[in-house]
C-alpha atoms as a PDB file:
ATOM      1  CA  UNK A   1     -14.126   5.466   9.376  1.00  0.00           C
ATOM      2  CA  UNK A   2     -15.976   8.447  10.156  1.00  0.00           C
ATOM      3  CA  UNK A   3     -16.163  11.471   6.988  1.00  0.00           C
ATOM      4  CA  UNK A   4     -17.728  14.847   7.196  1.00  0.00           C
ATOM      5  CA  UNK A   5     -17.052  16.314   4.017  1.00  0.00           C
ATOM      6  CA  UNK A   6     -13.257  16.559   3.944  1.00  0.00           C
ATOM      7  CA  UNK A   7     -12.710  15.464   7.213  1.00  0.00           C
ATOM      8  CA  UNK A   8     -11.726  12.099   8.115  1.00  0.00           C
ATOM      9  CA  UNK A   9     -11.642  10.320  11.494  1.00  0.00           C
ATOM     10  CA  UNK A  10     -10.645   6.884  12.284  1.00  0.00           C
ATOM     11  CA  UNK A  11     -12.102   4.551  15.229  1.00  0.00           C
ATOM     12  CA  UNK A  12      -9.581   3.263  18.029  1.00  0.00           C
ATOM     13  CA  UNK A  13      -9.914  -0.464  16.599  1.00  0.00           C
ATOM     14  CA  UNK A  14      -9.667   0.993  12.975  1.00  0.00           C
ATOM     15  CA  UNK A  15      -6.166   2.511  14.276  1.00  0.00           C
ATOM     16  CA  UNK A  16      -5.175  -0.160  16.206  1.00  0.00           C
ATOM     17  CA  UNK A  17      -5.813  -2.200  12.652  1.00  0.00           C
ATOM     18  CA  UNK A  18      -3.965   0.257  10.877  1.00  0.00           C
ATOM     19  CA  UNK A  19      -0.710   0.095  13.622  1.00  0.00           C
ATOM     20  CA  UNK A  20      -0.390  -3.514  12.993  1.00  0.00           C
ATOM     21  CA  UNK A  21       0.439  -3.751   9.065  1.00  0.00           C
ATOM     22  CA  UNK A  22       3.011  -0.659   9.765  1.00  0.00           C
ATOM     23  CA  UNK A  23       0.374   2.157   9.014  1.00  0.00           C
ATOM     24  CA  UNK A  24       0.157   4.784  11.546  1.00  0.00           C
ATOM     25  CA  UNK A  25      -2.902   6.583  11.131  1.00  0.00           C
ATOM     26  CA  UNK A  26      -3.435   8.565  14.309  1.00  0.00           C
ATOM     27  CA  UNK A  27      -2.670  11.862  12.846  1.00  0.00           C
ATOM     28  CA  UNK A  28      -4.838  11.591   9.479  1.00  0.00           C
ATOM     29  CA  UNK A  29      -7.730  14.218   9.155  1.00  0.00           C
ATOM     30  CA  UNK A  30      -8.173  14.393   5.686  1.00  0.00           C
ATOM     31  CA  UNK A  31      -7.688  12.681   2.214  1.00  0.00           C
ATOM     32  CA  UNK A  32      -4.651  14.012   1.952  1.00  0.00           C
ATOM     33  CA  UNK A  33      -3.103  12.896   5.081  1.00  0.00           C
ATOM     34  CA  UNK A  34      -3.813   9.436   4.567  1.00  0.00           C
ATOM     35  CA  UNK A  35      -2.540   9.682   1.122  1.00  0.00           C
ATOM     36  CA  UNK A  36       0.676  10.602   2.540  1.00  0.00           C
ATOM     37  CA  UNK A  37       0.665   7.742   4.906  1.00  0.00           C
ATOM     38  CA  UNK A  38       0.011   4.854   2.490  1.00  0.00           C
ATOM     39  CA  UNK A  39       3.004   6.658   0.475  1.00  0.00           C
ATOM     40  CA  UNK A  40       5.153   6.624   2.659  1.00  0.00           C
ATOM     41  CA  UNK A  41       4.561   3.074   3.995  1.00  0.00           C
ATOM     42  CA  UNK A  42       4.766   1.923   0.289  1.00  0.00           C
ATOM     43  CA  UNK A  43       7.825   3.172  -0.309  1.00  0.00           C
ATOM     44  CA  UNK A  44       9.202   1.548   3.249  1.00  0.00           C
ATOM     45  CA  UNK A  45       7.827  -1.763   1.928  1.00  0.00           C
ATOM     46  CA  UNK A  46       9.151  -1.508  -1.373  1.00  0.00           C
ATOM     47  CA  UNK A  47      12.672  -0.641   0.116  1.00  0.00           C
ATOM     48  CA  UNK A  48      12.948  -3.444   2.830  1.00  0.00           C
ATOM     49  CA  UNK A  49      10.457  -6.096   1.414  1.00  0.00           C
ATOM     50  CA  UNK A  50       9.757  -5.598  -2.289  1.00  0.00           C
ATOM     51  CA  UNK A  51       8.043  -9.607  -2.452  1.00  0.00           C
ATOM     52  CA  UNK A  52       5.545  -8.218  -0.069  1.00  0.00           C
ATOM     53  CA  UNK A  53       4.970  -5.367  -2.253  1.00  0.00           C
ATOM     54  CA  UNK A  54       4.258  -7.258  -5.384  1.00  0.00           C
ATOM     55  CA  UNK A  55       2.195 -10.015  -3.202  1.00  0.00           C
ATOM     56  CA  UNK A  56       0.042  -7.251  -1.851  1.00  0.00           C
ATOM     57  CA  UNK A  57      -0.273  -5.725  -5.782  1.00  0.00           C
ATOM     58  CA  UNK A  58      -1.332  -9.383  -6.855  1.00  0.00           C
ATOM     59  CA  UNK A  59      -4.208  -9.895  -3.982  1.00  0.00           C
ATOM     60  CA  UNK A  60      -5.314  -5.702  -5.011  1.00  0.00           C
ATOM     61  CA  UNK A  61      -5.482  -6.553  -8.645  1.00  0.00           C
ATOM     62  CA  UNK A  62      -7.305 -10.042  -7.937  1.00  0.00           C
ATOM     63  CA  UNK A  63      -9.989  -8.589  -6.238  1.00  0.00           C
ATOM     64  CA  UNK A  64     -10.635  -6.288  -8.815  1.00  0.00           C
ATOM     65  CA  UNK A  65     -10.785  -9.725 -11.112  1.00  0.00           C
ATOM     66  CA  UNK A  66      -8.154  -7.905 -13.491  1.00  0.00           C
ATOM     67  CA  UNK A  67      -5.355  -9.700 -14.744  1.00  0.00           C
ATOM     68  CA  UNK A  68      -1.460  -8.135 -14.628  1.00  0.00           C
ATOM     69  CA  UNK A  69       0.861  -8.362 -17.703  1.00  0.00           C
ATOM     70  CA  UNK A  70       3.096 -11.011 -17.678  1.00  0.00           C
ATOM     71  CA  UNK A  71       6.344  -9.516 -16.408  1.00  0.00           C
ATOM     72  CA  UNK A  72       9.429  -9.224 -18.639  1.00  0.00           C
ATOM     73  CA  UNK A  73      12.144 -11.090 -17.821  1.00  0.00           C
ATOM     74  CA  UNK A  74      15.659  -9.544 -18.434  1.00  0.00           C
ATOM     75  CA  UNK A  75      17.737 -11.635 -20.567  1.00  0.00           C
ATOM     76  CA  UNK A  76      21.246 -12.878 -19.501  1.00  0.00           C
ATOM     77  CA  UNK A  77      24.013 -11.279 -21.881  1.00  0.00           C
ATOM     78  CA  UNK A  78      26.441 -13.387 -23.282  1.00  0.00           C
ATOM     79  CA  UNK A  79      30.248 -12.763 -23.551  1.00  0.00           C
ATOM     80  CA  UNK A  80      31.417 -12.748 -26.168  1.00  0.00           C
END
């Protein structure tokens, strides 16, 4: 990745990268635009596969060497 000031540039083979995890970054010049793109393919990942999501969560927070909460688990209610 290339930056002059706000301006952002991506090589081919940084691209091509990009274009194989679902991330099409061809048309992002600037913070902003590759904001939007990780957005939006977050939001198409969360939809369709939301076990990747929270996989890809787990490996971001383990390299950071922080720990998640433990999750809550929703408890069954009983009939009465």
């Amino acid at each position: 990745m290339m930056r002059c000031g706000a301006v952002i540039r991506f090589s081919a083979v940084e691209v091509q990268e990009f274009r194989e995890i679902g991330l099409d970054m061809t048309t992002a010049r600037n913070a902003c635009d590759v904001e939007r793109q990780l957005i939006r393919w977050t939001e198409i990942i969360a939809a369709e596969r939301p076990d990747l999501l929270e996989k890809i969560a787990m490996a971001m927070v383990g390299a950071q060497g922080v720990r998640l909460p433990t999750k809550l688990g929703a408890v069954p209610a009983k009939d009465s």
